[in-house]
Protein backbone atom coordinates (compact mmCIF):
# COMPACT_ATOMS: atom_id res chain seq x y z
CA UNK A 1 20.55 -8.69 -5.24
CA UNK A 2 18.84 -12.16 -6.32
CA UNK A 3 19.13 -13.34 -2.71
CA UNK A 4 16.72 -10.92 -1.19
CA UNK A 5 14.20 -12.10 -4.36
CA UNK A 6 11.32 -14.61 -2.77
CA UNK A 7 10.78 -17.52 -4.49
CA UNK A 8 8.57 -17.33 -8.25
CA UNK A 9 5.03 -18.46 -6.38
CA UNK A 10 5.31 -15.43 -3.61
CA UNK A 11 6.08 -13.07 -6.73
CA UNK A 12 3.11 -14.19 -7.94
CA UNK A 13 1.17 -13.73 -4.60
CA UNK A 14 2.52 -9.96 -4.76
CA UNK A 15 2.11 -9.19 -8.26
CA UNK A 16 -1.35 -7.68 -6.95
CA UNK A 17 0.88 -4.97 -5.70
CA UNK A 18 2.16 -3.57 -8.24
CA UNK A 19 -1.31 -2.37 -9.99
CA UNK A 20 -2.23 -1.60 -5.97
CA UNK A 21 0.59 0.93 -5.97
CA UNK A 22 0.26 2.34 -9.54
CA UNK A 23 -3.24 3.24 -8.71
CA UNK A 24 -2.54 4.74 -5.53
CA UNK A 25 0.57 6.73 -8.04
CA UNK A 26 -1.90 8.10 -10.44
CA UNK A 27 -4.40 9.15 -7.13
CA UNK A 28 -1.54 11.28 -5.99
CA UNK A 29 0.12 12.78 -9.27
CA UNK A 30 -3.50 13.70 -10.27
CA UNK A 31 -6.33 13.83 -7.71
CA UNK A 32 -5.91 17.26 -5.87
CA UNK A 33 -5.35 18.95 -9.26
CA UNK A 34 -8.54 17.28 -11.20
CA UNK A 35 -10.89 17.89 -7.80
CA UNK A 36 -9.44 21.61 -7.96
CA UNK A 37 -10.34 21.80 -11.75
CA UNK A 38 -13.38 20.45 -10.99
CA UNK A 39 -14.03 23.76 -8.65
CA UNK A 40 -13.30 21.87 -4.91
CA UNK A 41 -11.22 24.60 -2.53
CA UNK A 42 -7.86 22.99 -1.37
CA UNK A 43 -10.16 22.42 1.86
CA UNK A 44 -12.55 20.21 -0.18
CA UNK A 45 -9.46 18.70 -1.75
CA UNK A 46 -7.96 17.46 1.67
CA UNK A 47 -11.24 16.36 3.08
CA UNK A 48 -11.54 13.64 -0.28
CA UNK A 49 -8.71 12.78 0.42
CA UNK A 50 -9.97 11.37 3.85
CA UNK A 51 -11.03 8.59 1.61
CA UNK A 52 -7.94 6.59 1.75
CA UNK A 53 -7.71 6.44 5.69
CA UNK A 54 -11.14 6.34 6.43
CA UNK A 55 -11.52 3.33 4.25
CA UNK A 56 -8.80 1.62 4.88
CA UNK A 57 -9.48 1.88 8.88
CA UNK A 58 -13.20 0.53 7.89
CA UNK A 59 -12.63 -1.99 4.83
CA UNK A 60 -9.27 -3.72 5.75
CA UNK A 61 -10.82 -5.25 9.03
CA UNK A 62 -13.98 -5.83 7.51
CA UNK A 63 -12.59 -7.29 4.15
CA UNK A 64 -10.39 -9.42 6.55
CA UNK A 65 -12.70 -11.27 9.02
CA UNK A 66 -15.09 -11.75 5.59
CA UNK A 67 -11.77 -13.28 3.96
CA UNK A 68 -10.91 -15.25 7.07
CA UNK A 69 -14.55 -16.81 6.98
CA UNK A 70 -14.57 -17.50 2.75
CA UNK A 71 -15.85 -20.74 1.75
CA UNK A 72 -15.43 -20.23 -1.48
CA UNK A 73 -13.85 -22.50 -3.72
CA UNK A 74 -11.24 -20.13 -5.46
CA UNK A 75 -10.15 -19.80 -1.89
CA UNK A 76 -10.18 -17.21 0.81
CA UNK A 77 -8.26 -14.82 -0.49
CA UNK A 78 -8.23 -14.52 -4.30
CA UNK A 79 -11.98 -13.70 -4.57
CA UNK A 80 -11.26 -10.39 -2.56
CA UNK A 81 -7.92 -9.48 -4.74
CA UNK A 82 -10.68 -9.82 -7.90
CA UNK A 83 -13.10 -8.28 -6.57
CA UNK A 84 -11.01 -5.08 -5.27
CA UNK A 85 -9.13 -4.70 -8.55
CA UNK A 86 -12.33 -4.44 -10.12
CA UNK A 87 -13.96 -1.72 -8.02
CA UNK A 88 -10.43 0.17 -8.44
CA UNK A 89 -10.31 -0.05 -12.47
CA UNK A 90 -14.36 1.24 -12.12
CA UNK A 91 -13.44 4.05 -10.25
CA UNK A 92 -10.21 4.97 -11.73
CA UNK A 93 -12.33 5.57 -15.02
CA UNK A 94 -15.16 7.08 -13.13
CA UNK A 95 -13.21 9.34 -11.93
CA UNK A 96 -11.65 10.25 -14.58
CA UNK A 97 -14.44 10.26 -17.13
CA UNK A 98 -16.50 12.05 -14.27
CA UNK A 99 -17.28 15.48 -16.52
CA UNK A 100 -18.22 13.53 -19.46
CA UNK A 101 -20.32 11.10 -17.79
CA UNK A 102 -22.05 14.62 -15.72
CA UNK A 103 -22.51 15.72 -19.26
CA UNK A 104 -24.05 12.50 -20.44
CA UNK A 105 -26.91 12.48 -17.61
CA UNK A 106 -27.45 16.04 -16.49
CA UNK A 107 -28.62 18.83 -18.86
CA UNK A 108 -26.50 21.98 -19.55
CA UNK A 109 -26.68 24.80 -16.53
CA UNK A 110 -24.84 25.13 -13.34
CA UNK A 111 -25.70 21.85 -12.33
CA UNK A 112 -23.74 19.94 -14.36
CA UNK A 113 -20.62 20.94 -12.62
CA UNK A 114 -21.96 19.73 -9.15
CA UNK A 115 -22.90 16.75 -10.96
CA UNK A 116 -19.41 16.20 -11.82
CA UNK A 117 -17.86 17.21 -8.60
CA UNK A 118 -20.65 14.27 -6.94
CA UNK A 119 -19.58 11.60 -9.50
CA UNK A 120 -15.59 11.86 -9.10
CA UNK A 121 -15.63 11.91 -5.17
CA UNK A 122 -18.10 9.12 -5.62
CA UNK A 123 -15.41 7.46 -7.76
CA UNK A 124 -12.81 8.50 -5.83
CA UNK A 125 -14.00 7.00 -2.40
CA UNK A 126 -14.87 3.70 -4.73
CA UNK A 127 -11.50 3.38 -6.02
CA UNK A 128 -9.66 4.02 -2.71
CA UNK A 129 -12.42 1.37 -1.01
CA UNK A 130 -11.55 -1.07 -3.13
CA UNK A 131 -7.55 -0.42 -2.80
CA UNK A 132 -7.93 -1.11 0.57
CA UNK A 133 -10.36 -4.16 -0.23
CA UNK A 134 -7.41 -5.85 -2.50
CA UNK A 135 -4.29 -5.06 -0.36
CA UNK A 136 -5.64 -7.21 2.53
CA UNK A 137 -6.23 -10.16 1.27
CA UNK A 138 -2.92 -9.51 -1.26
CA UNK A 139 -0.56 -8.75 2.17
CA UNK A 140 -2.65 -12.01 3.51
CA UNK A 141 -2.04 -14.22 0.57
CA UNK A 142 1.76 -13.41 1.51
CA UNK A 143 1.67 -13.81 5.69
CA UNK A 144 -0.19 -17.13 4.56
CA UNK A 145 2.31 -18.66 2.98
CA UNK A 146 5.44 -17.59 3.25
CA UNK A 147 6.85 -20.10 5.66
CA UNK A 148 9.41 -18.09 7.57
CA UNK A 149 9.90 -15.54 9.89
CA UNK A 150 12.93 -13.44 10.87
CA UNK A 151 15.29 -12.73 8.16
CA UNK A 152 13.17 -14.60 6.06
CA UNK A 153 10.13 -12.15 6.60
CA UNK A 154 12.62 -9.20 5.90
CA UNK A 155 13.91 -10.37 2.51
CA UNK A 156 10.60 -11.41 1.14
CA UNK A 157 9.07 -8.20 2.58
CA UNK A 158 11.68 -5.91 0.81
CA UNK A 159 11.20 -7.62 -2.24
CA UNK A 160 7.42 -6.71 -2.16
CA UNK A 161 8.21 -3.27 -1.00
CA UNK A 162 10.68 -3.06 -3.89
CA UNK A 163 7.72 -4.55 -6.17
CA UNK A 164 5.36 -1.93 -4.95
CA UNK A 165 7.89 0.78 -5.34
CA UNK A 166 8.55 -0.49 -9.15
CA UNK A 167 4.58 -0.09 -9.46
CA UNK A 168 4.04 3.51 -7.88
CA UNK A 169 7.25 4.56 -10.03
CA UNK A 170 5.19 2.70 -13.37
CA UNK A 171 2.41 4.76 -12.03
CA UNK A 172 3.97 8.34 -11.65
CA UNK A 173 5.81 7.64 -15.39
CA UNK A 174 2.60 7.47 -16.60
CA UNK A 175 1.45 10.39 -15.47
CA UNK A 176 4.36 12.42 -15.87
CA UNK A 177 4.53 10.98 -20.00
CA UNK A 178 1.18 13.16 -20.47
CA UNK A 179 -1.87 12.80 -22.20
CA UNK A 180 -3.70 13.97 -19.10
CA UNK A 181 -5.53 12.11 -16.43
CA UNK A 182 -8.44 10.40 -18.41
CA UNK A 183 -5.43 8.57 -20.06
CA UNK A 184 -3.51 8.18 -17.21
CA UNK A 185 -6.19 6.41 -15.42
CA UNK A 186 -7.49 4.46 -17.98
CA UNK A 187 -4.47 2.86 -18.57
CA UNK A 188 -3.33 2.39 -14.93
CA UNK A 189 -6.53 0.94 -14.55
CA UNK A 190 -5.78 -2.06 -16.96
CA UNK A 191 -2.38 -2.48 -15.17
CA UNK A 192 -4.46 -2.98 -11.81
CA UNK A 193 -6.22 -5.73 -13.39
CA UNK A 194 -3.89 -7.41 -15.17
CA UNK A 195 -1.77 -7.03 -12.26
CA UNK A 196 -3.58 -8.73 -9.73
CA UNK A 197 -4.86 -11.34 -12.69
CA UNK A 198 -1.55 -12.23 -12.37
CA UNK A 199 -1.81 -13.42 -8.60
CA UNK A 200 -5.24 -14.60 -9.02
CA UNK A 201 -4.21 -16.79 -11.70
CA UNK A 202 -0.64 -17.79 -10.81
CA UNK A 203 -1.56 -18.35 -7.00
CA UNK A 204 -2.89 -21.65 -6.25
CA UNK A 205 -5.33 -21.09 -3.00
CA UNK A 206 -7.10 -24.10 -1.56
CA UNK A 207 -10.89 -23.81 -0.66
CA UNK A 208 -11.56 -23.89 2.60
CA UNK A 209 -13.33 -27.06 2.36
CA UNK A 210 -10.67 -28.34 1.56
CA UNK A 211 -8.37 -26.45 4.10
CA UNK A 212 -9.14 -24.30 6.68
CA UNK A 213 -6.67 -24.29 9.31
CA UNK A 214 -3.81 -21.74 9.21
CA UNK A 215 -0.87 -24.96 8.85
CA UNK A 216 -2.44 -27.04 6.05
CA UNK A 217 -3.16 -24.45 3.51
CA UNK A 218 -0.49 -21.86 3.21
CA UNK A 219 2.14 -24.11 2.24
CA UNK A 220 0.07 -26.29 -0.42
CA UNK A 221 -1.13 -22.71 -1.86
CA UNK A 222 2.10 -21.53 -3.04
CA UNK A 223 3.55 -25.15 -4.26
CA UNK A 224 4.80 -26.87 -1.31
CA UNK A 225 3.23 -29.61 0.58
CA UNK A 226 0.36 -29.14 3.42
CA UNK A 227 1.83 -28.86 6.88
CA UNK A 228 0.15 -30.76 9.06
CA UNK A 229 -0.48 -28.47 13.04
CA UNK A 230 1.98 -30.92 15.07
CA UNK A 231 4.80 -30.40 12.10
CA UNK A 232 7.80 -28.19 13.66
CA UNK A 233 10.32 -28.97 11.12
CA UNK A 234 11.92 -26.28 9.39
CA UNK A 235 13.39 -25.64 6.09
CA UNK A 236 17.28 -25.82 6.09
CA UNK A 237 18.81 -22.31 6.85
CA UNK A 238 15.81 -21.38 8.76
CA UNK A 239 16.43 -20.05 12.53
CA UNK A 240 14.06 -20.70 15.06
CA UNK A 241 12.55 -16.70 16.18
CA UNK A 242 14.21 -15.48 19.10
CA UNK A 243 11.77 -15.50 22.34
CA UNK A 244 10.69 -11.67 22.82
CA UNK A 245 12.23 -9.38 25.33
CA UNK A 246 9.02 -8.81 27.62
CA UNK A 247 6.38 -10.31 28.56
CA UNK A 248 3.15 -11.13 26.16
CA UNK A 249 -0.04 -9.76 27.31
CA UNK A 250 -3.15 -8.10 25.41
CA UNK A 251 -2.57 -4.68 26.96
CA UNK A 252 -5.63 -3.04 28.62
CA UNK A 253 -7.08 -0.41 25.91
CA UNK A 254 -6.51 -3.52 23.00
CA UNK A 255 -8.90 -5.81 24.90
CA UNK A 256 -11.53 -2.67 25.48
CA UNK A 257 -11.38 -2.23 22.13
CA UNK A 258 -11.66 -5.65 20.82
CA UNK A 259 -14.40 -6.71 22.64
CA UNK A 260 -14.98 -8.39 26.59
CA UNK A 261 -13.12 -11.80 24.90
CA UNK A 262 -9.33 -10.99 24.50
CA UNK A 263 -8.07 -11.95 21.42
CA UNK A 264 -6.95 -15.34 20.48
CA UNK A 265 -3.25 -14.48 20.10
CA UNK A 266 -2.34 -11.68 22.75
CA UNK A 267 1.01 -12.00 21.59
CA UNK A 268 0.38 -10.54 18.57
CA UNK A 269 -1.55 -7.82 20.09
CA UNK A 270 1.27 -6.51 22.53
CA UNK A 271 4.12 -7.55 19.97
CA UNK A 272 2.90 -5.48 17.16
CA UNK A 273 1.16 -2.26 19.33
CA UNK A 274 4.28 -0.26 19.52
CA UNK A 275 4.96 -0.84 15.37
CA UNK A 276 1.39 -0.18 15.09
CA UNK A 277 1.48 3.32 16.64
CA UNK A 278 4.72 4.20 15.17
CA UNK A 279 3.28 3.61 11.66
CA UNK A 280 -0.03 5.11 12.21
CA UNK A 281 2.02 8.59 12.87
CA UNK A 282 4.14 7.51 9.82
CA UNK A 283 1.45 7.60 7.27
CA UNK A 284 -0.50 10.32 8.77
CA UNK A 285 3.25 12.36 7.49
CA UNK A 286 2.85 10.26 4.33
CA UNK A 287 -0.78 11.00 3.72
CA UNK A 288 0.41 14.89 4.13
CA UNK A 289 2.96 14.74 1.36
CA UNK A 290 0.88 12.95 -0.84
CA UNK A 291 -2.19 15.19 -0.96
CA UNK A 292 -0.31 18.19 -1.40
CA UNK A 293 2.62 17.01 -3.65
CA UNK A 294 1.61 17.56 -6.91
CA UNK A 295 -0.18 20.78 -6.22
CA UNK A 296 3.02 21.92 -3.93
CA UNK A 297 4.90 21.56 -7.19
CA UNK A 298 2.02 23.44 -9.36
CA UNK A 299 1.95 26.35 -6.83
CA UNK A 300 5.84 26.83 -6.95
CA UNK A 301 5.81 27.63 -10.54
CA UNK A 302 2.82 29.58 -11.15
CA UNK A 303 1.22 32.55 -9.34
CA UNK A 304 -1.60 32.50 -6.96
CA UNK A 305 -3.93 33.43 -9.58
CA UNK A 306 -3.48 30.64 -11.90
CA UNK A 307 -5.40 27.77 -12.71
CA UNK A 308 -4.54 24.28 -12.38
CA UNK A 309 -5.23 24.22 -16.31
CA UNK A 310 -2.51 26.54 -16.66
CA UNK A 311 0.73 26.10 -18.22
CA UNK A 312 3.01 26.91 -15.70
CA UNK A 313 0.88 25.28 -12.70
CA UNK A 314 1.03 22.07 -15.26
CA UNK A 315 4.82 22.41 -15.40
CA UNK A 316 5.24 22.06 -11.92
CA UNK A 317 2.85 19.90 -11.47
CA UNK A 318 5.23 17.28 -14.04
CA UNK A 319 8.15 17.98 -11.80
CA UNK A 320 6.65 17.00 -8.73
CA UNK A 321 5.30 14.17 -10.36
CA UNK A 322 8.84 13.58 -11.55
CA UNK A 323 10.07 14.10 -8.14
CA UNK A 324 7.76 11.00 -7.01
CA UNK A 325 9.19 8.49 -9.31
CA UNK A 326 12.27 9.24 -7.76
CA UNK A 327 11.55 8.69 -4.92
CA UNK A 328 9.85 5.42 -6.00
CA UNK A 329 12.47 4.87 -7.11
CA UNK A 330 14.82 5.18 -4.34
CA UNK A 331 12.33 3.02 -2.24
CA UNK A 332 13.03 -0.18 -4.14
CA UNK A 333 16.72 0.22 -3.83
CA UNK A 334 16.41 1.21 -0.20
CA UNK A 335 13.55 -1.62 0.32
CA UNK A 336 16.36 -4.23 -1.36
CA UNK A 337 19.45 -2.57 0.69
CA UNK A 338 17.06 -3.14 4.38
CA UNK A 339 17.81 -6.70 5.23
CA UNK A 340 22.28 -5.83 4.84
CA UNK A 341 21.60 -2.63 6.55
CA UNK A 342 19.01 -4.35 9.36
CA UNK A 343 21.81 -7.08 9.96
CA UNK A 344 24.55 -4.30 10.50
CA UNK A 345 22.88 -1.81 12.52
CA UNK A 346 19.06 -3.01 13.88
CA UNK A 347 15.84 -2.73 13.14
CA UNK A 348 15.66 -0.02 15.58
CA UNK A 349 18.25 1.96 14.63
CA UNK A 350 17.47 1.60 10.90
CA UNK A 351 14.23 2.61 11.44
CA UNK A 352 14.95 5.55 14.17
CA UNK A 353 17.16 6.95 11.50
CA UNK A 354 14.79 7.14 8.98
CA UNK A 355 11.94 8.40 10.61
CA UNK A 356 14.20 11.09 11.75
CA UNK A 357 15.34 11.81 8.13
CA UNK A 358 11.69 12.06 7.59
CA UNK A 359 10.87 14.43 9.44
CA UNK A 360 14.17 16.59 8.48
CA UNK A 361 12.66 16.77 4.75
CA UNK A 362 8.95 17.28 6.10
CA UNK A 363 10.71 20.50 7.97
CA UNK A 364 12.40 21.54 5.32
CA UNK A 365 9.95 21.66 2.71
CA UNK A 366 8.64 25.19 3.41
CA UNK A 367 12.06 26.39 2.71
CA UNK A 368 12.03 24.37 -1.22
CA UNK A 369 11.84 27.26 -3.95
CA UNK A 370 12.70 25.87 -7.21
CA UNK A 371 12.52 22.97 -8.86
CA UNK A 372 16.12 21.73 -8.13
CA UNK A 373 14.95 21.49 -4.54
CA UNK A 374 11.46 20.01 -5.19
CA UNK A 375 13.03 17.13 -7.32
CA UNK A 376 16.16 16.75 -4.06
CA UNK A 377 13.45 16.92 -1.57
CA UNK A 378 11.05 14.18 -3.12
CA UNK A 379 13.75 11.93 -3.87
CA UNK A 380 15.59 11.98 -0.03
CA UNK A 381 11.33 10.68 1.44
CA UNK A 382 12.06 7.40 -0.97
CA UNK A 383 14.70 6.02 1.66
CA UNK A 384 12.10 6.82 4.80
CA UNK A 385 9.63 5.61 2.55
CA UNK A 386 11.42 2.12 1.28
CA UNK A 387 11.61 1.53 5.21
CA UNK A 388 7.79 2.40 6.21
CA UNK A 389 6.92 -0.08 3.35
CA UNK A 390 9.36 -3.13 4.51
CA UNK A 391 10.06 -3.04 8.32
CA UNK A 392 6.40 -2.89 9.59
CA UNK A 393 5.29 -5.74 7.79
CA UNK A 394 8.05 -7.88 8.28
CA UNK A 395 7.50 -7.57 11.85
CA UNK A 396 3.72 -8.38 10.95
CA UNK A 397 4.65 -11.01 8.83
CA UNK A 398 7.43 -12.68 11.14
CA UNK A 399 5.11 -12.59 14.12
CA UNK A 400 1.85 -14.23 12.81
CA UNK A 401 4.10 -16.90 11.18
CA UNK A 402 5.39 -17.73 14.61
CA UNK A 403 2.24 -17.36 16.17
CA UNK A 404 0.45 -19.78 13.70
CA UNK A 405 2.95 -22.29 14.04
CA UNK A 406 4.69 -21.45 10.13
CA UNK A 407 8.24 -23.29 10.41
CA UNK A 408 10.76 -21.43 12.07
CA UNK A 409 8.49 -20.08 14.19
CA UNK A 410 9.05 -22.43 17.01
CA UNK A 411 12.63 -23.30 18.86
């Protein structure tokens, strides 16, 4: 297992991940059950929940051409990472604390409620902006400077994926111990900061003063020496990237959407499309399970006419919770298995398969009745799940590396 492990500095870099992910755990063991106690239908429910795509669609890009342009001298990255797992911590607790802070400001009466209801989805969409604000700049940190592409790319994106899984599964424990979701949050909301303290501190980024050009400052940020543009050596072991089997243009609806200028590395644009659509389905299955997990597992053990305060609904509730740290679990062994199992069989076979096992325990789920089933059923998604989390952004990650000149990404 140590030889898919990256190297101590790109740990680092992807420490931020693991408070990323057991933010995003906590969101989904707790979230549609706290907006539900807080008197939001199941309808009101799935529409907050619109905060984690919407945002992400809006603040990635945005957080990334702001990142791109940083002059600051912590870097380009690392100010972002900060500044994201700050806004998450505030709105974990905001969310959390949102009846008692209502109670604090708004005077006893019917009001108070929709006072609370206003300050958790305000909390909510702040906490799942800022997600989104820190995992860009985190995943960029990485694509800067990890100096490989291919296999490379694979083994140090399983290891993050396994990371990430190790977080979500920190995150679900957590909530599955008990104490209920203030304490859940708040203390998932000091992992998130001491988490990506971790990569802020342990990372060493170069100012762009100092470097701003895609081959001198990746390699110099994570301990190695600056690579000048004309340098195509590569590290020993290190294949050059195969040529790709078509063609590289900016395909037609890319270039209408990124303005009258095509972009600056059509390659990239054509290479990654077909990933890109693939994955956008992939998560809008994802997003599905996630919203309704928890509350899936509440509603199979209590009757319609229960409360999520109830015991039973809280019962179920657990197991489902449970049910996601196993699957967590299986991610990071399936995340660690991916670059033996990619070397056997493909990337698109590996991948084929498990979207297609995806999709067999997305069917099946209306058929689940008891918790036996609930717990199978969670933990079979961690193996589709492992794969969502690796494949995609190795492909991501191998392709910019070869596009920006990284070594190994030229023959």
């Amino acid at each position: 297992m140590a030889r898919f492990l990256p190297p101590p500095p790109q740990l680092l870099a992807s420490a931020a991940f693991l408070g990323v992910n057991a933010a995003w755990a906590v969101q989904i063991a707790y979230a549609t059950p706290h907006l539900r106690a807080l008197g939001l239908t199941d309808g009101g429910a799935a529409l907050a929940w619109l905060a984690g795509p919407l945002t992400g669609v809006l603040v990635q890009p945005t957080v990334g051409a702001l990142s791109d342009a940083c002059t600051s001298r912590h870097g380009r990255r690392r100010p972002f990472v900060a500044a994201g797992a700050v806004g998450t911590a505030a709105g974990l607790l905001a969310f959390a604390h949102a009846p008692a802070m209502a109670a604090a400001v708004w005077p006893p009466g019917g009001g108070r409620s929709t006072a609370a209801r206003a300050v958790a989805l305000a909390a909510f969409w702040c906490a799942d902006a800022s997600l989104n604000a820190a995992q860009g700049p985190a995943r960029a940190l990485l694509v800067d400077g990890i100096g490989v592409t291919g296999a490379g790319a694979l083994q140090v994106s399983a290891a993050v994926a396994a990371l990430s899984a190790v977080g979500a599964g920190g995150g679900y424990a957590i909530a599955a111990v008990g104490g209920g979701v203030r304490t859940a949050y708040s203390v998932v909301a000091v992992v998130v900061v001491l988490a990506a303290g971790a990569t802020v501190v342990g990372v060493r980024e170069e100012g762009a003063s100092a470097a701003t050009s895609w081959e001198g400052a990746p390699a110099s940020m994570l301990g190695g020496a600056a690579r000048p543009p004309s340098a195509g050596a590569r590290p020993p072991g290190v294949a050059a990237t195969p040529p790709l089997p078509y063609p590289l243009t900016v395909p037609a609806p890319l270039v209408g959407v990124a303005g009258a200028t095509p972009p600056p590395t059509p390659s990239v644009w054509h290479a990654l499309f077909p990933a890109f659509c693939v994955q956008s389905l992939t998560y809008l299955a994802i997003f599905t399970l996630y919203i309704y997990a928890t509350d899936w597992g509440g509603s199979l053990t209590s009757s319609p006419t229960q409360t999520p305060a109830s015991a039973a609904y809280v019962s179920g509730m657990t197991t489902a919770i449970a049910g996601l740290a196993l699957a967590s679990a299986v991610s990071a062994v399936t995340a660690l298995a991916l670059p033996a199992a990619v070397a056997a069989a493909g990337v698109r076979r590996v991948w084929a398969a498990a979207l297609c096992g995806f999709a067999v325990a997305l069917a099946a789920a209306p058929a689940v009745r008891g918790r036996g089933g609930l717990l199978t059923l969670l933990a079979a998604v961690g193996v589709p799940l492992g794969v969502a989390a690796t494949l995609p952004w190795a492909a991501v990650t191998a392709t910019a590396a070869a596009e920006r000149g990284a070594p190994g990404g030229g023959g």
